[in-house]
N, C-alpha and C. Protein backbone atom coordinates (compact mmCIF):
# COMPACT_ATOMS: atom_id res chain seq x y z
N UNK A 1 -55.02 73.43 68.54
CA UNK A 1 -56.14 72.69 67.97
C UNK A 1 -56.35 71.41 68.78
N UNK A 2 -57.44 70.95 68.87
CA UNK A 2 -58.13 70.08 69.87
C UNK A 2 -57.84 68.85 68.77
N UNK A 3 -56.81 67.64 69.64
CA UNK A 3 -57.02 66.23 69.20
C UNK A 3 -57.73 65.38 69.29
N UNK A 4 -58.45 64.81 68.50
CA UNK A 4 -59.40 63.68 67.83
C UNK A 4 -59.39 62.78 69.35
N UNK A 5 -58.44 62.60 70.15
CA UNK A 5 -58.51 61.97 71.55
C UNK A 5 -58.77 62.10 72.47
N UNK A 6 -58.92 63.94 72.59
CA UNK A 6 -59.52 64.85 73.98
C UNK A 6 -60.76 65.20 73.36
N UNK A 7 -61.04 64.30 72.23
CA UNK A 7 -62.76 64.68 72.32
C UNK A 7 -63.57 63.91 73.41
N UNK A 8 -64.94 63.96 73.73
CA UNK A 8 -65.91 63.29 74.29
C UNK A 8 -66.31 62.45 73.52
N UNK A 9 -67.12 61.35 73.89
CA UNK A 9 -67.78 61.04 73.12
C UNK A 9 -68.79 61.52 72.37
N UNK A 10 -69.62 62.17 73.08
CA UNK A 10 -70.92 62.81 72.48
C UNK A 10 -70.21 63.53 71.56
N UNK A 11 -68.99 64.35 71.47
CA UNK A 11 -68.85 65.13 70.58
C UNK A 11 -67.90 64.77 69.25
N UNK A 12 -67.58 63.31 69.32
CA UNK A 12 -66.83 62.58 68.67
C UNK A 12 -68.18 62.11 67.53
N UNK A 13 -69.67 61.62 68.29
CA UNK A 13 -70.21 61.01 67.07
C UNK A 13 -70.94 62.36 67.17
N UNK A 14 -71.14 63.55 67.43
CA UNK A 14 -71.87 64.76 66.95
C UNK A 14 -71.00 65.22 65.69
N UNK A 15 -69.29 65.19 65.61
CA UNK A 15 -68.66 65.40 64.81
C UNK A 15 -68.50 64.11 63.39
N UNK A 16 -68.94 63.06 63.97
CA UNK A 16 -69.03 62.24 62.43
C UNK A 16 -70.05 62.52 61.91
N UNK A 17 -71.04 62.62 62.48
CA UNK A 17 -72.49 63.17 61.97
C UNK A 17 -72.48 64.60 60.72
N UNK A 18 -71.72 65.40 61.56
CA UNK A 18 -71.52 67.04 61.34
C UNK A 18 -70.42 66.19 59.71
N UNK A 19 -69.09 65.74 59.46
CA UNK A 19 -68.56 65.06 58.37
C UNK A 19 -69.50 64.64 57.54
N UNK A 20 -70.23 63.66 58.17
CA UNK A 20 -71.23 62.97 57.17
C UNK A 20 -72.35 63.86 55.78
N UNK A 21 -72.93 65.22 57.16
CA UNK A 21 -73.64 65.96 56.13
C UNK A 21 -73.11 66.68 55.96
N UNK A 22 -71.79 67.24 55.77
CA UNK A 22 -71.11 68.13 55.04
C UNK A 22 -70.85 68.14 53.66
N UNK A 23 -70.11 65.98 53.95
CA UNK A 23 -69.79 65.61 52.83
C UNK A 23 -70.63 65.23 51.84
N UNK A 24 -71.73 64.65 52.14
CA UNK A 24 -73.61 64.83 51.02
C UNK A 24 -73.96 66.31 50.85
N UNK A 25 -73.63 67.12 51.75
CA UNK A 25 -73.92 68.46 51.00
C UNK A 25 -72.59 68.74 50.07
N UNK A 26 -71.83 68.52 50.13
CA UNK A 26 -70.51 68.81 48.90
C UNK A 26 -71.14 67.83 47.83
N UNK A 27 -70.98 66.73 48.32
CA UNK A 27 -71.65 66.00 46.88
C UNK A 27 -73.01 66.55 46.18
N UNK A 28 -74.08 66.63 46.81
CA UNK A 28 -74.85 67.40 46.02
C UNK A 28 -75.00 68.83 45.57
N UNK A 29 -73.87 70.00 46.07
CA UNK A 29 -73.45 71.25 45.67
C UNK A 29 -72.73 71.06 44.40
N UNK A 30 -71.87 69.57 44.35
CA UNK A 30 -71.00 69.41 42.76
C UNK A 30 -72.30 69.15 41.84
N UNK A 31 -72.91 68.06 42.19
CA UNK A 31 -73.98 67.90 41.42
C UNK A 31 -75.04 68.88 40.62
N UNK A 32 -75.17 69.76 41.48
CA UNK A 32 -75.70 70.39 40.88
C UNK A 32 -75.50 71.74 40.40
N UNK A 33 -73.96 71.89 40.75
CA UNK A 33 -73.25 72.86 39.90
C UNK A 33 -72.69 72.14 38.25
N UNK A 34 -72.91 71.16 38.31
CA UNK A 34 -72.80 70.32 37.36
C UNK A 34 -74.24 70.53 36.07
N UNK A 35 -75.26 70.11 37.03
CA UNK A 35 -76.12 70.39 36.32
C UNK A 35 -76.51 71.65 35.84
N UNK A 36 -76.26 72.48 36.75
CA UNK A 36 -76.42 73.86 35.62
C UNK A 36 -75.80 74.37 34.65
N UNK A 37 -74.65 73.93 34.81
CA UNK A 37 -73.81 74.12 33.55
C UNK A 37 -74.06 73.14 32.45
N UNK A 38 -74.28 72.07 32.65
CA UNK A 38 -74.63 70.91 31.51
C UNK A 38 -75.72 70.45 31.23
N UNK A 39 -76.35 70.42 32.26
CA UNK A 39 -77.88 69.57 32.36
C UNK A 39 -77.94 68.29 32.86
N UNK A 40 -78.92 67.34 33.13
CA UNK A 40 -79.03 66.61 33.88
C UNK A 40 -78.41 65.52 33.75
N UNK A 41 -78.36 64.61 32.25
CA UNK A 41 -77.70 63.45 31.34
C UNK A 41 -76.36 63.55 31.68
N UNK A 42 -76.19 65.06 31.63
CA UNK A 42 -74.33 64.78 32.36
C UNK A 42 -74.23 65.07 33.13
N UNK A 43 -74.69 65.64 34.13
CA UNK A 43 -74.27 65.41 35.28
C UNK A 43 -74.46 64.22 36.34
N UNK A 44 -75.50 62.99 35.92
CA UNK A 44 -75.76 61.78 35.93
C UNK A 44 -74.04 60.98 35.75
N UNK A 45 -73.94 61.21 34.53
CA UNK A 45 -72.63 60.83 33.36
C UNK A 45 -71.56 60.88 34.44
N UNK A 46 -71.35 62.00 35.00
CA UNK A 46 -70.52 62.27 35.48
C UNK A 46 -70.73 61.54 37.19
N UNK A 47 -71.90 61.98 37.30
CA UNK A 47 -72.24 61.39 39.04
C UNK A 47 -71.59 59.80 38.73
N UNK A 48 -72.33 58.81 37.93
CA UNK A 48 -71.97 57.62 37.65
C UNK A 48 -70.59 57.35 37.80
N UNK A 49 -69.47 58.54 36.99
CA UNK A 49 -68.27 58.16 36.87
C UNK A 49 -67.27 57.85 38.22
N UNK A 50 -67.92 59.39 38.94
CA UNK A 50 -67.46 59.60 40.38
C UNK A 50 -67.66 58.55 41.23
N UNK A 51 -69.14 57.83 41.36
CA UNK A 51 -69.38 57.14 41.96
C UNK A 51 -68.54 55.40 42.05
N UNK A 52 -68.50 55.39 40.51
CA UNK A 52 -67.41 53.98 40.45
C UNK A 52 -66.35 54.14 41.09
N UNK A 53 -65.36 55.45 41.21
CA UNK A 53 -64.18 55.63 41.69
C UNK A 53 -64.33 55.35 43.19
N UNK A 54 -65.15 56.06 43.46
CA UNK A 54 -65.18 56.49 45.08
C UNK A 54 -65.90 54.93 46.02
N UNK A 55 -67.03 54.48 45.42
CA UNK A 55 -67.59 53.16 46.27
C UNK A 55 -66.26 51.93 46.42
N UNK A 56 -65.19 52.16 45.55
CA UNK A 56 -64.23 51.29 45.67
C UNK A 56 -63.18 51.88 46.77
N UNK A 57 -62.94 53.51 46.64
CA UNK A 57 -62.33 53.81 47.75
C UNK A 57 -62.75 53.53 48.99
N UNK A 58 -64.08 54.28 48.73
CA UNK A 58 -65.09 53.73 50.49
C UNK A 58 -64.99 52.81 51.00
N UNK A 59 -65.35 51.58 50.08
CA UNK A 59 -65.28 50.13 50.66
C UNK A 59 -63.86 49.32 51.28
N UNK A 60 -62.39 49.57 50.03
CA UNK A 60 -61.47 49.53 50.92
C UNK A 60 -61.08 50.10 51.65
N UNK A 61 -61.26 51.66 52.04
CA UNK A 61 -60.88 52.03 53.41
C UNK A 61 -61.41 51.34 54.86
N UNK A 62 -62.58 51.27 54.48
CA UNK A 62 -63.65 50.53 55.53
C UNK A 62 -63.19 48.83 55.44
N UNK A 63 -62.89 48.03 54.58
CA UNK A 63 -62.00 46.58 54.57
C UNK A 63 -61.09 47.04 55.63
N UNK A 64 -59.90 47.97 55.34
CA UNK A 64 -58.73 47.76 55.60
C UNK A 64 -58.85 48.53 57.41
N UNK A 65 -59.75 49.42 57.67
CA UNK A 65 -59.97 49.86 59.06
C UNK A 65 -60.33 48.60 59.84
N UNK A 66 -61.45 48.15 59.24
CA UNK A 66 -62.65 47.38 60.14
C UNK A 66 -62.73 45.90 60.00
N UNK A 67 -61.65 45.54 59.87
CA UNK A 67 -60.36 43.63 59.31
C UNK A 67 -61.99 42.94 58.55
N UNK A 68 -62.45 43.92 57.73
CA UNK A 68 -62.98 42.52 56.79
C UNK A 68 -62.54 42.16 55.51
N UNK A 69 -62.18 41.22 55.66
CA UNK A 69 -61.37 40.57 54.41
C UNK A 69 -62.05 40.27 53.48
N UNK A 70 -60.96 40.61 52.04
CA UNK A 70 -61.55 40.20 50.61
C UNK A 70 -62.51 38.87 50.62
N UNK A 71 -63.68 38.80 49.82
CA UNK A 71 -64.23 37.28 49.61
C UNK A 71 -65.13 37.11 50.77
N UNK A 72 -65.31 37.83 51.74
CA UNK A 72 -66.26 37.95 52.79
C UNK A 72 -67.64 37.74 52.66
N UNK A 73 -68.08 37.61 51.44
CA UNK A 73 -69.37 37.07 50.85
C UNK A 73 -70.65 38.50 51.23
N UNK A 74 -71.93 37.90 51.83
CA UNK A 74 -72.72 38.91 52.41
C UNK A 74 -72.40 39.35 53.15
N UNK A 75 -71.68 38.63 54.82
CA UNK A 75 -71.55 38.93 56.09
C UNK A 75 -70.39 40.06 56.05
N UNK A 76 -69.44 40.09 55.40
CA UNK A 76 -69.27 41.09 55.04
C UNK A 76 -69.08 42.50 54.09
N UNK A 77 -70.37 41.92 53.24
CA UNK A 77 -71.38 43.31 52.67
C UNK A 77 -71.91 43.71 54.00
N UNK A 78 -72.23 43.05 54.73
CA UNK A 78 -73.46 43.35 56.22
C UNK A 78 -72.68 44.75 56.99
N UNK A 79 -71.46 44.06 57.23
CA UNK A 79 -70.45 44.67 58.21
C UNK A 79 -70.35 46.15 57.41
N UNK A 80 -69.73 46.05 56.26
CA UNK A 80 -69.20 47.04 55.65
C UNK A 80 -70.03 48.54 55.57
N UNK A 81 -71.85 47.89 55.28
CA UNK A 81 -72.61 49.09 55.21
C UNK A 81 -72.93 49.83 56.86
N UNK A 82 -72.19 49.24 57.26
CA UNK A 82 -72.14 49.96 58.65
C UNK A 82 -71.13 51.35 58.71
N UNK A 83 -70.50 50.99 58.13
CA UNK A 83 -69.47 52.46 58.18
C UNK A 83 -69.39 53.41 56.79
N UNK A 84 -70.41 53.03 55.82
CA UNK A 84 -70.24 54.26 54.67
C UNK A 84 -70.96 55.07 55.60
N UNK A 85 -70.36 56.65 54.55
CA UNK A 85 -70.02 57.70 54.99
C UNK A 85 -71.99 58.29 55.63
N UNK A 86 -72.70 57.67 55.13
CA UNK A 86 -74.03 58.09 55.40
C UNK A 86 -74.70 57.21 56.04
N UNK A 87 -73.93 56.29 56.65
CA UNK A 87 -75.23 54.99 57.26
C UNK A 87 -76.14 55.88 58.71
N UNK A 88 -75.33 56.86 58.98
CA UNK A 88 -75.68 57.22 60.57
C UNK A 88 -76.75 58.48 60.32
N UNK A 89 -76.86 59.19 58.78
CA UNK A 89 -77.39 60.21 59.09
C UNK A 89 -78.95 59.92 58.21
N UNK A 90 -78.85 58.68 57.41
CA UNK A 90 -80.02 58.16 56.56
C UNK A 90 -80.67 56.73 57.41
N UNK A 91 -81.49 56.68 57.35
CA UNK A 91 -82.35 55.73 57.72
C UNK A 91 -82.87 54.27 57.20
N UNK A 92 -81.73 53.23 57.55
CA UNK A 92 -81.73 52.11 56.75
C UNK A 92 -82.31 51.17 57.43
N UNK A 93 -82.38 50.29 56.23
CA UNK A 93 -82.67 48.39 57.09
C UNK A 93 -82.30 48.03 56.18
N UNK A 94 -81.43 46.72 56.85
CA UNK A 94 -81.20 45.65 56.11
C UNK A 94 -81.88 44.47 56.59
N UNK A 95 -82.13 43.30 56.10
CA UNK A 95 -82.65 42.13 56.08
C UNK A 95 -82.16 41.18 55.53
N UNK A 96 -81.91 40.05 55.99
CA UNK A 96 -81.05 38.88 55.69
C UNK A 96 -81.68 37.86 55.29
N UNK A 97 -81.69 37.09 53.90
CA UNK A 97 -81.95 35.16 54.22
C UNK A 97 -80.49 34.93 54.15
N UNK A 98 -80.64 33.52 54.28
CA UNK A 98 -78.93 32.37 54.09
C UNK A 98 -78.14 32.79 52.44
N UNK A 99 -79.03 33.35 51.62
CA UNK A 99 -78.75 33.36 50.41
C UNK A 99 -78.58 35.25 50.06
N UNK A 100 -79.34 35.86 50.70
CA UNK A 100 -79.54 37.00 50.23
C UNK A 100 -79.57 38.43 51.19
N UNK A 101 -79.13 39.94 50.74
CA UNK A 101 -79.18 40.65 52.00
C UNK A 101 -80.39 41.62 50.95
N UNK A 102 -81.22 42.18 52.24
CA UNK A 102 -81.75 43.62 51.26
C UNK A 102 -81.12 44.75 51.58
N UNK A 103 -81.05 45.54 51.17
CA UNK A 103 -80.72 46.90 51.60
C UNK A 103 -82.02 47.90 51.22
N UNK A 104 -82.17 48.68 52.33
CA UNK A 104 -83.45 49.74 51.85
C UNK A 104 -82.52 51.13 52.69
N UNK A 105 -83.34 51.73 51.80
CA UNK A 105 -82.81 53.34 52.04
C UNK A 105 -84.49 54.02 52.48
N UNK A 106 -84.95 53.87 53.76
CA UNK A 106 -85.98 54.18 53.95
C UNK A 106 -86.27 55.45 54.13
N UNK A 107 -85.44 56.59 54.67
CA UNK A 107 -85.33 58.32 54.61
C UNK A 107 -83.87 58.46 54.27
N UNK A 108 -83.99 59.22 53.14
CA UNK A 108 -82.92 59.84 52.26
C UNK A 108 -82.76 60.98 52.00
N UNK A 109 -81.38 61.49 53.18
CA UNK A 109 -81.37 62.68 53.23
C UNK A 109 -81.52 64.04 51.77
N UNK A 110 -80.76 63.12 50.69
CA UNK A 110 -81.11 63.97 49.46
C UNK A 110 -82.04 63.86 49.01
N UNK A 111 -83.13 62.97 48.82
CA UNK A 111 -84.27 62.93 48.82
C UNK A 111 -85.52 63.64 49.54
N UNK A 112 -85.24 64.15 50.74
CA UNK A 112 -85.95 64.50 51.17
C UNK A 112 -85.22 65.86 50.83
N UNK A 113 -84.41 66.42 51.18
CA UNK A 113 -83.83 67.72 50.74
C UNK A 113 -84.50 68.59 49.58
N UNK A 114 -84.83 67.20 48.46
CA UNK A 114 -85.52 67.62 47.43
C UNK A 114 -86.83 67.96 47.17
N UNK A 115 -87.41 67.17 48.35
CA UNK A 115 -88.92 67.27 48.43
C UNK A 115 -89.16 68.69 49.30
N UNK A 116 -88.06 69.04 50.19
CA UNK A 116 -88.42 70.31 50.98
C UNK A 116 -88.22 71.44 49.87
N UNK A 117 -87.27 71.48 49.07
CA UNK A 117 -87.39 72.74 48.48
C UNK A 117 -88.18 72.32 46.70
N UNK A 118 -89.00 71.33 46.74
CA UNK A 118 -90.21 71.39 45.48
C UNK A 118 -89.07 71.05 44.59
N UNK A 119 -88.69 70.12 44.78
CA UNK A 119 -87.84 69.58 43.26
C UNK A 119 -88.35 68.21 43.08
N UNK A 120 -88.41 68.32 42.11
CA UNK A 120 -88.38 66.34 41.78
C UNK A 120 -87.46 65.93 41.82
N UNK A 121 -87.77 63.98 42.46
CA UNK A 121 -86.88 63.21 43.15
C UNK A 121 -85.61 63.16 41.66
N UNK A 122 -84.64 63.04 42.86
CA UNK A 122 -83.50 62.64 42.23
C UNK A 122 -83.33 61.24 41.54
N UNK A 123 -83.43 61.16 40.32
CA UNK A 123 -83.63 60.14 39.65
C UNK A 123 -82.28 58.93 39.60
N UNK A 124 -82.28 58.62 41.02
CA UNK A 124 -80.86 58.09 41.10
C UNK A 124 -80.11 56.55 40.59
N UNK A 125 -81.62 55.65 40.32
CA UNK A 125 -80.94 54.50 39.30
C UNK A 125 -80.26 54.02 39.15
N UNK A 126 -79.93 54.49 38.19
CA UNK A 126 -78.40 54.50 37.04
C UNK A 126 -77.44 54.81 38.12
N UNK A 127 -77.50 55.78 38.87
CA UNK A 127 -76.12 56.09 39.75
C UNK A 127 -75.93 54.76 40.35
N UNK A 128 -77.30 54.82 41.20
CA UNK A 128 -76.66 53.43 42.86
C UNK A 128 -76.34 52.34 42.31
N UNK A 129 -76.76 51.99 40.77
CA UNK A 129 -76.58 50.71 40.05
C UNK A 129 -74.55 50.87 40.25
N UNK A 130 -74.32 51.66 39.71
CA UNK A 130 -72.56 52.04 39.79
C UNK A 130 -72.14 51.99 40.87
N UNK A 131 -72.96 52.62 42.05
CA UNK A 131 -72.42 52.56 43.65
C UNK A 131 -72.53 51.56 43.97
N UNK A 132 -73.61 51.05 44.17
CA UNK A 132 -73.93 49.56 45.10
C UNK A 132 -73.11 48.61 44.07
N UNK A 133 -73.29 48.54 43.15
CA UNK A 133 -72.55 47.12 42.78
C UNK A 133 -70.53 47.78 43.16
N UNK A 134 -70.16 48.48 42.98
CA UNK A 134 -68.93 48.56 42.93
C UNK A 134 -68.56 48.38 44.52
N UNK A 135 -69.14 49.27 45.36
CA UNK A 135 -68.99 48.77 46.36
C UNK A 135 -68.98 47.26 46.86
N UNK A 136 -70.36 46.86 46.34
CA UNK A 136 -70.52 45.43 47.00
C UNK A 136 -69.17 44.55 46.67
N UNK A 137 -68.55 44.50 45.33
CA UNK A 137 -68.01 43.81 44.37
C UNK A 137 -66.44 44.27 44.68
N UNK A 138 -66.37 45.17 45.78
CA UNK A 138 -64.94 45.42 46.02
C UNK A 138 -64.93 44.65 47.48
N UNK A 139 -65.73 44.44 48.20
CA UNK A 139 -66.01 43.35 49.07
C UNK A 139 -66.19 41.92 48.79
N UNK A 140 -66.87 41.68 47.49
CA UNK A 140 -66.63 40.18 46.99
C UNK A 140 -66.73 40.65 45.76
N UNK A 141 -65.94 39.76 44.81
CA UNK A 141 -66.65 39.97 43.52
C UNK A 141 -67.55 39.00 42.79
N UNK A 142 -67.65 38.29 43.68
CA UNK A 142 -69.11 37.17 43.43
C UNK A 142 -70.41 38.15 43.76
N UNK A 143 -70.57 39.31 44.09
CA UNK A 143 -71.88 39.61 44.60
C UNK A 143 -72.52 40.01 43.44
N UNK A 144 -73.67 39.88 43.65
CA UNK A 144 -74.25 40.55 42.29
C UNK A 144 -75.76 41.19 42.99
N UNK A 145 -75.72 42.57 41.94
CA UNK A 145 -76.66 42.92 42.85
C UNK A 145 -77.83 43.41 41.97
N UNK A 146 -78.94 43.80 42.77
CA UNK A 146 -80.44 43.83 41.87
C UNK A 146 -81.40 44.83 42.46
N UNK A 147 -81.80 45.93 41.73
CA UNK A 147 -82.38 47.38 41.79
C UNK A 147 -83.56 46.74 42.19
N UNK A 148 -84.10 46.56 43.23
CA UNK A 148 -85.55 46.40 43.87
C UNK A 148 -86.52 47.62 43.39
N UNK A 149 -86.28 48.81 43.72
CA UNK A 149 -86.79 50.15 43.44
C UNK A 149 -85.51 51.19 43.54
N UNK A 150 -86.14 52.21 42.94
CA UNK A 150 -85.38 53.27 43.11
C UNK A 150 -85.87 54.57 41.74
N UNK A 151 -85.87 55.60 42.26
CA UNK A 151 -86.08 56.70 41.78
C UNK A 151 -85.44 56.85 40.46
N UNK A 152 -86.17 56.93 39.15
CA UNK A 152 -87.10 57.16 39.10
C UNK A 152 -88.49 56.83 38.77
N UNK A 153 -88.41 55.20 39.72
CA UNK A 153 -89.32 54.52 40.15
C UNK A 153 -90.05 54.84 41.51
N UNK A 154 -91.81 54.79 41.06
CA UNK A 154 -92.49 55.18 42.39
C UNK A 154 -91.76 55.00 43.64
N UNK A 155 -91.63 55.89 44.08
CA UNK A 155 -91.75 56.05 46.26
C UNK A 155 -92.57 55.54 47.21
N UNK A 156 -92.15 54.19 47.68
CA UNK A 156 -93.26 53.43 48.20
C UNK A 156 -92.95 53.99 50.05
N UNK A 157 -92.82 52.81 50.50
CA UNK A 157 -92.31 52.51 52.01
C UNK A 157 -91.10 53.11 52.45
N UNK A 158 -90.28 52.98 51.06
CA UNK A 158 -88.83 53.32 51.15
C UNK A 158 -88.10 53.94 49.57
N UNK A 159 -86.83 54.79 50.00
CA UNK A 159 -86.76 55.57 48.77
C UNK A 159 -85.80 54.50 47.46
N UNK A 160 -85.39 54.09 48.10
CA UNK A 160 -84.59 52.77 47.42
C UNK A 160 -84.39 51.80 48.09
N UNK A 161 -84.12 50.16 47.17
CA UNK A 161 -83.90 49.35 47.65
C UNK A 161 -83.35 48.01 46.53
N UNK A 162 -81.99 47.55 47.47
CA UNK A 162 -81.36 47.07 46.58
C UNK A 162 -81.11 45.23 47.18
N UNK A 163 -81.23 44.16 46.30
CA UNK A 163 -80.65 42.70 46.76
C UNK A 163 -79.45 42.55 46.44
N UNK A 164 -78.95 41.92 46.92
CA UNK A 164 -77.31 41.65 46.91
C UNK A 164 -77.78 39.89 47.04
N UNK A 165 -77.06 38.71 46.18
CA UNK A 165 -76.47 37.44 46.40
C UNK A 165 -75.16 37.38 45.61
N UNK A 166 -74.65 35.69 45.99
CA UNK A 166 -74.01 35.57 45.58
C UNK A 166 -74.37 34.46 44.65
C-alpha cells in the first residue's frame, strides 16, 4: 500500500478532495436513512445532536494540528475555517471588520445536490446554529454567533450565512 509520503502533490489534494466528498456523502446517506425511518423532526434532532459532538471534535483536531491556541478570538475562527472537512469542496467567503467575521456558504454542495435531484432545500438552521456556534466556541468561548440567512430562509446570493463577534 502506497504511503501518504510517496504521494504527489496533485494527488495528495485530489485525495483530500476525494475524503472531503465521501465524508458529506456519508453524512447525508445517514441523514437520510434517518429520515426515512423517522421523518424529518428527527432526523434534524438527531443531525443537531451529531453536529454538537463532532464541530468540537473538528475544531480541536484542527487547534491541535494547525498551533491555534485556545482564546484566539476571530483570527483564529479565520484560521480554523480553513481546514474543516468541506472548506475546499464548497464555495466560501469570509469577510472581516476589527469587530466582526462573516462567513457565507455561497455553493453548497448539499444544497445543490438537492436542487439536482428536485428536492427541497435542506432546511438547515437549527443544525448550523449547533455547528457554527460549537465550533466557533471551541475556538473561543467568547464568540457568539448570529444566523444572517439560512435555509429555511429564502436563497439569495448565497446559501447561508453566519456573523461571528466577540
Amino acid at each position: 500500500m502506497k504511503k501518504l509520503e510517496d504521494y504527489t502533490k496533485d494527488e495528495l489534494i485530489k485525495l483530500i478532495k476525494v475524503y472531503a466528498k465521501n465524508w458529506l456523502s456519508h453524512d447525508g446517506c445517514w441523514f437520510l436513512a434517518v429520515e426515512e425511518k423517522y421523518g424529518l423532526e428527527i432526523a434534524i434532532e438527531l443531525d443537531k445532536k451529531s453536529w454538537e459532538r463532532f464541530a468540537v471534535t473538528e475544531a480541536r483536531r484542527i487547534m491541535n494540528e494547525f498551533g491555534i491556541p485556545e482564546n484566539s478570538g476571530l483570527n483564529g475562527l479565520e484560521k480554523a475555517f480553513q481546514y474543516r472537512l468541506y472548506a475546499h469542496i464548497n464555495e466560501q467567503e469570509i469577510s472581516r471588520t476589527e469587530n466582526s467575521l462573516q462567513f457565507k456558504m455561497v455553493e453548497c454542495r448539499v444544497q445543490k445536490t438537492r436542487r439536482e435531484k428536485k428536492l427541497p432545500l435542506f432546511p438547515c438552521k437549527s443544525v448550523g446554529m449547533v455547528e457554527f456556534t460549537n465550533f466557533a466556541q471551541t475556538i473561543d468561548k467568547r464568540i457568539q454567533v448570529r444566523c444572517i440567512s439560512c435555509p429555511p430562509d429564502e436563497v439569495k446570493e448565497f446559501y447561508c450565512g453566519w456573523e461571528f463577534t466577540i
